[in-house]
Structure formats: C-alpha cells, structure tokens
C-alpha atoms as a PDB file:
ATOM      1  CA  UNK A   1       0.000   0.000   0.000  1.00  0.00           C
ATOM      2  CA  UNK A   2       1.020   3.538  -1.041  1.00  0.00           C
ATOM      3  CA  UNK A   3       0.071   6.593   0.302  1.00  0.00           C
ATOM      4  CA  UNK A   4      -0.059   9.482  -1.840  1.00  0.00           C
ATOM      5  CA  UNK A   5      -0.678  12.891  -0.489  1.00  0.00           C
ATOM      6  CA  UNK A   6      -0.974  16.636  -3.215  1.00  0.00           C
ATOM      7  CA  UNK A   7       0.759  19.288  -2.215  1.00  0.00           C
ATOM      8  CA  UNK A   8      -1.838  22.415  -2.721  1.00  0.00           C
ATOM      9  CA  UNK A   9       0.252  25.121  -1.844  1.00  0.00           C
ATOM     10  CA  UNK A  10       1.676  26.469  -5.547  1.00  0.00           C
ATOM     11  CA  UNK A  11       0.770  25.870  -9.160  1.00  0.00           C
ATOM     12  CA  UNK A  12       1.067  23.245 -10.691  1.00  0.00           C
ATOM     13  CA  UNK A  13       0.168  20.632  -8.052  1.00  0.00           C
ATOM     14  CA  UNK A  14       3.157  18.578  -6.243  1.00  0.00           C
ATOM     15  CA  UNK A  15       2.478  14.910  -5.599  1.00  0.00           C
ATOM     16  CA  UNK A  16       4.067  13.283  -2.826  1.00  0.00           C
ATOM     17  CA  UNK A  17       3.882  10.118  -1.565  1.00  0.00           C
ATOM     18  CA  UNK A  18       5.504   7.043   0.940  1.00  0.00           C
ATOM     19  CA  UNK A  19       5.076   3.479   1.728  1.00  0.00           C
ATOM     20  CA  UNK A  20       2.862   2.005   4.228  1.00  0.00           C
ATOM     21  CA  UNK A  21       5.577  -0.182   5.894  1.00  0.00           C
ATOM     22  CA  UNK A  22       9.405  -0.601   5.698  1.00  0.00           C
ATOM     23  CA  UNK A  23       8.627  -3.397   2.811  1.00  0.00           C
ATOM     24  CA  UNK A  24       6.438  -1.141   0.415  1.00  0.00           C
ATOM     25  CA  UNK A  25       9.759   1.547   1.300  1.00  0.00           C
ATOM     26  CA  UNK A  26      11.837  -1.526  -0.323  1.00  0.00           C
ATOM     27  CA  UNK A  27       9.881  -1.721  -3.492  1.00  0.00           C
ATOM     28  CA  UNK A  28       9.868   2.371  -3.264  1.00  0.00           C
ATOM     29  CA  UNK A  29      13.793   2.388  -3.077  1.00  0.00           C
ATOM     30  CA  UNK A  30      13.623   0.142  -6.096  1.00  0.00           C
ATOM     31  CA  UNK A  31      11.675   1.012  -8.527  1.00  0.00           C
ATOM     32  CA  UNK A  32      12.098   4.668  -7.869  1.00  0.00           C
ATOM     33  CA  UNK A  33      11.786   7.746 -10.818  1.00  0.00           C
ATOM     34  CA  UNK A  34      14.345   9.910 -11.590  1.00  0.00           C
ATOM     35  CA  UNK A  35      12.240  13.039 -10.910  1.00  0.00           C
ATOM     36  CA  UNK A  36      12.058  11.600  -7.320  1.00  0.00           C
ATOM     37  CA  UNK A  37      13.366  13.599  -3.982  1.00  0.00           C
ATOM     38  CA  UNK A  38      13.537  11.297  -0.899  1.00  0.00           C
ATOM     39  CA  UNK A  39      12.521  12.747   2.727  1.00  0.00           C
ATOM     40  CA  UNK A  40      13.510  11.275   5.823  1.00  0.00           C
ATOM     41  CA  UNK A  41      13.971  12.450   9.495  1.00  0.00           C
ATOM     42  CA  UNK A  42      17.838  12.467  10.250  1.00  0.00           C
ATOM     43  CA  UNK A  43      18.886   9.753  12.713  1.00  0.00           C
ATOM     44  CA  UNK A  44      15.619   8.634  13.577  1.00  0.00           C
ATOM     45  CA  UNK A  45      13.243   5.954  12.930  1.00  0.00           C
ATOM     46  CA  UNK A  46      10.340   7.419  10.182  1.00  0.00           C
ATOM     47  CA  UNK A  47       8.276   7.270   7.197  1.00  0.00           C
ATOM     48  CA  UNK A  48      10.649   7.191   3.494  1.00  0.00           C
ATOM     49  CA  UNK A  49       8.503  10.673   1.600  1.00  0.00           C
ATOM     50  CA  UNK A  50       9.128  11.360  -1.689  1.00  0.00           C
ATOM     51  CA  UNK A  51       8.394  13.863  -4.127  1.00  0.00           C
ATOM     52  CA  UNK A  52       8.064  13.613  -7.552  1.00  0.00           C
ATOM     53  CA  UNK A  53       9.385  17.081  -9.199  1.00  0.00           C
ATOM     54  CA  UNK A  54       8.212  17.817 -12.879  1.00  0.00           C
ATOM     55  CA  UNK A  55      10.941  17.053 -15.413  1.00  0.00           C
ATOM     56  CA  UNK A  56      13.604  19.445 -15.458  1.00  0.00           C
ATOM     57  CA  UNK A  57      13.037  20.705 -12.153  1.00  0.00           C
ATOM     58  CA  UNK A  58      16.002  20.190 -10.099  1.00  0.00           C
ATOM     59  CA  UNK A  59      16.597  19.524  -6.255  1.00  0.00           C
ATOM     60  CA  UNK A  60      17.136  23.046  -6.151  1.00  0.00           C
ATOM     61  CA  UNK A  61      13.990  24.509  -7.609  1.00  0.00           C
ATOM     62  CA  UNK A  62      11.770  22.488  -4.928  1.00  0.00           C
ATOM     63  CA  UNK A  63       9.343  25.199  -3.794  1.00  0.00           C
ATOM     64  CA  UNK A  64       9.935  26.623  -0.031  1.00  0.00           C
ATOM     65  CA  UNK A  65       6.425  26.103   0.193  1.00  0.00           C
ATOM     66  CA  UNK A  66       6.453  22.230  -1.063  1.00  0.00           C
ATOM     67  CA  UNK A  67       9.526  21.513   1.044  1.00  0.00           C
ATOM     68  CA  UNK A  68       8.396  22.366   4.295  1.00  0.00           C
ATOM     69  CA  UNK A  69       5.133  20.498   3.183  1.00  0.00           C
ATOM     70  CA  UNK A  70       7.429  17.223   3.156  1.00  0.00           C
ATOM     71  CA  UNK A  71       9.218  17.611   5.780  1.00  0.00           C
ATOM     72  CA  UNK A  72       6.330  18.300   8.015  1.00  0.00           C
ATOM     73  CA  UNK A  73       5.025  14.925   6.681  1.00  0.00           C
ATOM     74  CA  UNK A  74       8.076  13.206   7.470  1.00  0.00           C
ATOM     75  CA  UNK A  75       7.944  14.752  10.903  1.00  0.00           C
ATOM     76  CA  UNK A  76       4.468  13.495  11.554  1.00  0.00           C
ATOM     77  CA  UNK A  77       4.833   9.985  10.686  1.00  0.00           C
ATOM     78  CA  UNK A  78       7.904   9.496  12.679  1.00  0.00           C
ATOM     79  CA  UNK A  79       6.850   7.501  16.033  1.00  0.00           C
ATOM     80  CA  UNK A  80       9.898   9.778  18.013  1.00  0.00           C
ATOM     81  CA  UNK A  81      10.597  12.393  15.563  1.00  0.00           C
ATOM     82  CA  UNK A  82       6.786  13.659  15.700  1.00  0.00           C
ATOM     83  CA  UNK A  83       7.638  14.378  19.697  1.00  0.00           C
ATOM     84  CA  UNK A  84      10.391  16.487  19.111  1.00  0.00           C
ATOM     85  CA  UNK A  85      11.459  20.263  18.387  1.00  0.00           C
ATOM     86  CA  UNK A  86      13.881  21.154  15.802  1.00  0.00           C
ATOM     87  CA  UNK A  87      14.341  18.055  14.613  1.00  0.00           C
ATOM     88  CA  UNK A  88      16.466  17.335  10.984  1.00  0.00           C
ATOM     89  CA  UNK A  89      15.025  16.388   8.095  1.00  0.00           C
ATOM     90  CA  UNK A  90      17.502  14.847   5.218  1.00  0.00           C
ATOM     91  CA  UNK A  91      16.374  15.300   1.563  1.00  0.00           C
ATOM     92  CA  UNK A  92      18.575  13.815  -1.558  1.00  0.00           C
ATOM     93  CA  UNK A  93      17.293  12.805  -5.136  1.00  0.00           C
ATOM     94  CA  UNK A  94      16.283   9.026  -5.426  1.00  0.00           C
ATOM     95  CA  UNK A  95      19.342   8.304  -7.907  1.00  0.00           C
ATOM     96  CA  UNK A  96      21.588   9.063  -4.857  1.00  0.00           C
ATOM     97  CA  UNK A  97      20.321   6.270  -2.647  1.00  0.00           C
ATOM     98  CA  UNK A  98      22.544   3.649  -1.976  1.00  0.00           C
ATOM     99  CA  UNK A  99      21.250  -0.242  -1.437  1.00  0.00           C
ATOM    100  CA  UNK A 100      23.484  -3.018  -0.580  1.00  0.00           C
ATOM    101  CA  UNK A 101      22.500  -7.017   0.315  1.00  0.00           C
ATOM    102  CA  UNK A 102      23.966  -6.411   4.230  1.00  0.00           C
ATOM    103  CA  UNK A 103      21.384  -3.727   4.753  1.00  0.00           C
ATOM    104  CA  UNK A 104      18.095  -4.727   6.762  1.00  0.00           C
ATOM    105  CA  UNK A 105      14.539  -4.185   4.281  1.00  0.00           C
ATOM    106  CA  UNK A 106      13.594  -0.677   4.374  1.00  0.00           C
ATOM    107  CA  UNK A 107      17.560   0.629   5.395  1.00  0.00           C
ATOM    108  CA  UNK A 108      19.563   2.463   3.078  1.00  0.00           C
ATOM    109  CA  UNK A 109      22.993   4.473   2.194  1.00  0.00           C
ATOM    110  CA  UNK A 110      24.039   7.243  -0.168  1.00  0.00           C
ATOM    111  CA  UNK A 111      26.363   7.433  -3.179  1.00  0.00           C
ATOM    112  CA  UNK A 112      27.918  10.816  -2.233  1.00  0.00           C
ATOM    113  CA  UNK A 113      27.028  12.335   1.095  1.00  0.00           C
ATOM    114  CA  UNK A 114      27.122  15.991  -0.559  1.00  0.00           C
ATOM    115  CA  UNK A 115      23.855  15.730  -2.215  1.00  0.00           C
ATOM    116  CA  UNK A 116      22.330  15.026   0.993  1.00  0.00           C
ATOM    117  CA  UNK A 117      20.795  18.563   2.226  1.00  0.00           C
ATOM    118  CA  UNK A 118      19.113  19.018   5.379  1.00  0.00           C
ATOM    119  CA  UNK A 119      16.062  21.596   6.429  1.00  0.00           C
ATOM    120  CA  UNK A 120      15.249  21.841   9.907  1.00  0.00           C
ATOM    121  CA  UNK A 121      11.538  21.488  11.576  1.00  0.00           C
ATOM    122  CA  UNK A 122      11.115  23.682  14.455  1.00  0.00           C
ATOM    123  CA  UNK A 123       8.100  21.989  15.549  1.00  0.00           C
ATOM    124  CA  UNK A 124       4.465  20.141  13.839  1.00  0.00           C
ATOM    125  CA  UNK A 125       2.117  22.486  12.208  1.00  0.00           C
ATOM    126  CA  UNK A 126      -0.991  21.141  12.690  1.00  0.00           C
ATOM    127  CA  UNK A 127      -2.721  23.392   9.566  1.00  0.00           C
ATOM    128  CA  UNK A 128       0.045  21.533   7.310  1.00  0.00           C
ATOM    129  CA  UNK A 129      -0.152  18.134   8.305  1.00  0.00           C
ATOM    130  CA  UNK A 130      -4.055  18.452   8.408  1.00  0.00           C
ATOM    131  CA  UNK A 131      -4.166  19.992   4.768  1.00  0.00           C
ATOM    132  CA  UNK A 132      -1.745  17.469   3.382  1.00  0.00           C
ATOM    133  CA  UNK A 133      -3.865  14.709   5.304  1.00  0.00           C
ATOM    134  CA  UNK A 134      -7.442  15.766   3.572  1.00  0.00           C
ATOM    135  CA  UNK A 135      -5.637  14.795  -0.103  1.00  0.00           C
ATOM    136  CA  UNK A 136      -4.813  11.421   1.170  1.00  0.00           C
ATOM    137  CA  UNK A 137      -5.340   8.415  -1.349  1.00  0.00           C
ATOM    138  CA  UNK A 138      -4.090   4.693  -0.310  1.00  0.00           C
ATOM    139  CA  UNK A 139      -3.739   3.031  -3.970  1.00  0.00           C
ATOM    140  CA  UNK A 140      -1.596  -0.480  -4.320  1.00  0.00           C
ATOM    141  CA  UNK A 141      -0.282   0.208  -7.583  1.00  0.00           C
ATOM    142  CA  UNK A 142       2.206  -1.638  -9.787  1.00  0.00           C
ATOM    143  CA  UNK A 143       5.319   0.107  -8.978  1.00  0.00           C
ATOM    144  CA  UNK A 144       7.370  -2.029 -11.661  1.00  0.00           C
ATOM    145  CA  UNK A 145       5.164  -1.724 -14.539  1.00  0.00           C
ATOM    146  CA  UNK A 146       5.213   2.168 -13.823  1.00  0.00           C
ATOM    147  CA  UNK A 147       8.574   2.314 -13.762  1.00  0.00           C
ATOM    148  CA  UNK A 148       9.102   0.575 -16.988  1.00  0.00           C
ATOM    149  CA  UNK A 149       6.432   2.758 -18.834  1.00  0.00           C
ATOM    150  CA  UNK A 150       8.069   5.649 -17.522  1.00  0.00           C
ATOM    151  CA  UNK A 151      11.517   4.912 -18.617  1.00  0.00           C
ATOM    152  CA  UNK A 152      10.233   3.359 -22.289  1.00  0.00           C
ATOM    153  CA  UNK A 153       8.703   6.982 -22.652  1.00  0.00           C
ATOM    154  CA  UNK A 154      12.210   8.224 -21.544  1.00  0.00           C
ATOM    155  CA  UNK A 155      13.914   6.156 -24.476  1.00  0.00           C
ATOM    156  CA  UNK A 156      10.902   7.262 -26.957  1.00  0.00           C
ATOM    157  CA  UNK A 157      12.006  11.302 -26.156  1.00  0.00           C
ATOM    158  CA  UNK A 158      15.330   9.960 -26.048  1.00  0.00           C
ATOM    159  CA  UNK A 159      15.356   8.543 -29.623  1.00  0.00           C
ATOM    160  CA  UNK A 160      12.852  11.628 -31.152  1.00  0.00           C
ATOM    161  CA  UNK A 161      15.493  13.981 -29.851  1.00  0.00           C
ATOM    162  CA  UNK A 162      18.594  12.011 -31.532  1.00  0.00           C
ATOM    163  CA  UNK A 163      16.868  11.927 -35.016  1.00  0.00           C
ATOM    164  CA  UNK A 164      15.389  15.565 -34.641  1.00  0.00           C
ATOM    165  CA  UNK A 165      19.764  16.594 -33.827  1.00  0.00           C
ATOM    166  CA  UNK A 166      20.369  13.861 -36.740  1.00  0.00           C
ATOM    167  CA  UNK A 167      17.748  15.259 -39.512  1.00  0.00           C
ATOM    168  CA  UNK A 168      19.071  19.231 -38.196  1.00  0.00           C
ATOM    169  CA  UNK A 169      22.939  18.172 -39.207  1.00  0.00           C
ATOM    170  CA  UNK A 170      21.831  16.682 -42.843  1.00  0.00           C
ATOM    171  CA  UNK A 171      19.697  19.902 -43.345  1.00  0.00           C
ATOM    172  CA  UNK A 172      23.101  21.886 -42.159  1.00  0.00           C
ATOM    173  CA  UNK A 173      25.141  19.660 -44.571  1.00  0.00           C
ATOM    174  CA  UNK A 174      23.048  20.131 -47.214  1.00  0.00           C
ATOM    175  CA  UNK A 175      22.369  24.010 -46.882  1.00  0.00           C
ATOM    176  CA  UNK A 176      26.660  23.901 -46.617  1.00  0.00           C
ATOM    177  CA  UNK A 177      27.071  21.754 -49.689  1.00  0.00           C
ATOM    178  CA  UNK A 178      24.364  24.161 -51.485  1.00  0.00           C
ATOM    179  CA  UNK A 179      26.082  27.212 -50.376  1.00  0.00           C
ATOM    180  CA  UNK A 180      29.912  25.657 -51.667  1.00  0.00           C
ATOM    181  CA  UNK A 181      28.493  24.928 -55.068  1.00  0.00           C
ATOM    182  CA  UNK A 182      26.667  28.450 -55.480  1.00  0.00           C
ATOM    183  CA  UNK A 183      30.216  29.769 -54.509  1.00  0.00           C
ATOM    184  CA  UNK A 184      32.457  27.285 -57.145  1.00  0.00           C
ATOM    185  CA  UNK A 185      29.572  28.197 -59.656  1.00  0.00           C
ATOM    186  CA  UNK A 186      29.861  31.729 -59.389  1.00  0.00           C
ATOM    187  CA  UNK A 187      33.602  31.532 -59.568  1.00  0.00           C
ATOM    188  CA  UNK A 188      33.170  29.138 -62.330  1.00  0.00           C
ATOM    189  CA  UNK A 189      31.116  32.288 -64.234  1.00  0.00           C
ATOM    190  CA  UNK A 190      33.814  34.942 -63.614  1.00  0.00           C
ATOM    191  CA  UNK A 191      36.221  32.571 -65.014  1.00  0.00           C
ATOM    192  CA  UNK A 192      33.736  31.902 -68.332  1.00  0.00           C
ATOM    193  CA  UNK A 193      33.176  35.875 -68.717  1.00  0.00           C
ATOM    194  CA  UNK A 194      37.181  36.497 -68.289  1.00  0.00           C
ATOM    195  CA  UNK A 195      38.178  34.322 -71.024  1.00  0.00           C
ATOM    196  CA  UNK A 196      34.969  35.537 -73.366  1.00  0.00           C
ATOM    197  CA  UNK A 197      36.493  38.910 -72.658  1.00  0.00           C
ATOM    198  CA  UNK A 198      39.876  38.012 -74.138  1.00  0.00           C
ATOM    199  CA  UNK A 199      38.396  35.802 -77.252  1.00  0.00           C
ATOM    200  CA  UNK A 200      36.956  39.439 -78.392  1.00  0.00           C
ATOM    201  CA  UNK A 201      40.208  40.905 -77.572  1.00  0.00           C
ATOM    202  CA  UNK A 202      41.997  38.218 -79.690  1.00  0.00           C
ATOM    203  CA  UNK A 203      39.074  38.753 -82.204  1.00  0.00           C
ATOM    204  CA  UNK A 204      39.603  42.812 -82.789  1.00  0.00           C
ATOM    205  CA  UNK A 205      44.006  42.090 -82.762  1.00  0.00           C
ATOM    206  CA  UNK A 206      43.026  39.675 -85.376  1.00  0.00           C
ATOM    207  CA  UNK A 207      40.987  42.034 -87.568  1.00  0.00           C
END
C-alpha cells in the first residue's frame, strides 16, 4: 500500500507520496523515478517521503512552500521524531540512494554524502499536516510496470530527440554543400566571362 498525499500550496500541483511499511519503502527504493526527492527524518526511525518534481526541475527549484510540506510529513509519521522540536530532516534525489544485500529491508545508504541537504523542523504544524492529510489516497499500484512505462517513454524522447539533432545536421550539410556549389559556380562564371572577354580581344588584334 502507497500513500499518496498533493501538495496544494503552488501551481502546478506537487504529488508526494511514501510506503505504508518498511517493505512497500523496499519496493519504493527500487523502482524509484528519476524526478524523485527522498525525505527522511535524520537519525531517527520514520516514514521514506518522496516527491516527484516535474521534469527538469532540479533539487534546487523544490518550492519553499512544497519543502516544508514534506518535511512536516516526514515529521508526523515518525513515532519519536513527531515528539520532538527542531528536529532534521535529510532530503537527496532518489538516484543518490545507496542499497546493498547487508542492509536490513527498508535501510539504506548514499552514493555521495554531498547531495544530501538538510532543512530543519522547528516543531508540527498542525494546519500543514491536516491539509496534506485531507488529499490522502491509499492506492496499491504496480510500482514495476510504472517504472518501466516511464523509462520506455524516456527512451521514446530519447530517440525523437537524436533523429530531430540527426535530420538538423543533414539539413546543415546540405544548406553547406548548397552554399559551396553556389560559390564554385559563381567563380566558375567569372572565369567563363574572363576568357569571353579576351576571345573578343583576340578577335579585334586579329581584324
């Protein structure tokens, strides 16, 4: 089971969503997007949040707004974390998460500890959390098969961008090739006129 929360607060909408236990957080590690930011509170037991950003925003675009609405969420739905002031709150994009076979179901590492960033939670807001809460949906969807369809669209934009760059450089070559042979023929014609010129010189020596 998935839970999937909207984040109201700017235009467009933000979606944001976390696993019901530490083995739908597994299969949320795993099968991951790209687009995806992962929340959790720092040194403490709680809920794996992500958000999914809108391609080509980056970790750093993320909305002041949208941020403290995950972290306030990750707050909440951590057993100790939710009784605590000024608690951490890690954040790093989904490619950065680091699984290995000795970790426990649920646990996980990062690739490079510099795109981990950190925003601090003074304390629950109870208008937040309650917003966030009234957008709850629990779906059980097929986290593989949307992974796949998302990537195979990937490798469709992919390809249409590679012939799109490929059809621009024949059209370049060919506008090139076009522009050489204008040039060699109009040499070619200064050439014809020069030597037309001295056949009527030769012709009025002659005479």
């Amino acid at each position: 089971m998935v839970f999937y929360f909207t984040s109201e607060v700017v235009s467009p909408l933000y979606t944001i969503y976390m696993g019901k236990d530490k083995y739908e957080n597994e299969d949320l590690i795993k099968y991951g997007w790209p687009e995806d930011i992962w929340f959790h509170v720092d040194k403490l037991s709680s809920a794996h949040v992500y958000l999914r950003l809108p391609k080509g925003l980056t970790i750093d675009g993320i909305p002041k707004e949208v941020l403290i609405d995950c972290a306030q969420l990750v707050k909440n739905n951590s057993i100790q974390g939710c009784k605590m002031n000024n608690i951490n709150v890690v954040y790093t994009p989904w490619a950065n998460l680091k699984k290995t076979g000795g970790m426990d179901v649920g646990q996980i590492g990062f690739h490079r500890q510099k795109e981990v960033k950190l925003v601090v939670v003074e304390k629950k807001v109870n208008e937040i959390v309650n917003r966030l809460e009234k957008t709850k949906e629990e779906r059980s969807p097929d986290l593989a098969a949307e992974k796949e369809s998302r990537d195979r669209e990937e490798r469709t934009e992919k390809k249409t961008q590679i012939q799109e760059i490929k059809r621009n450089e024949r059209e370049e070559m060919k506008k090139k090739k076009e522009l050489e042979e204008l040039k060699s023929y109009s040499s070619l014609m200064k050439s014809d006129n020069m030597t037309t010129n001295e056949d009527g010189n030769d012709s009025d020596d002659f005479m």
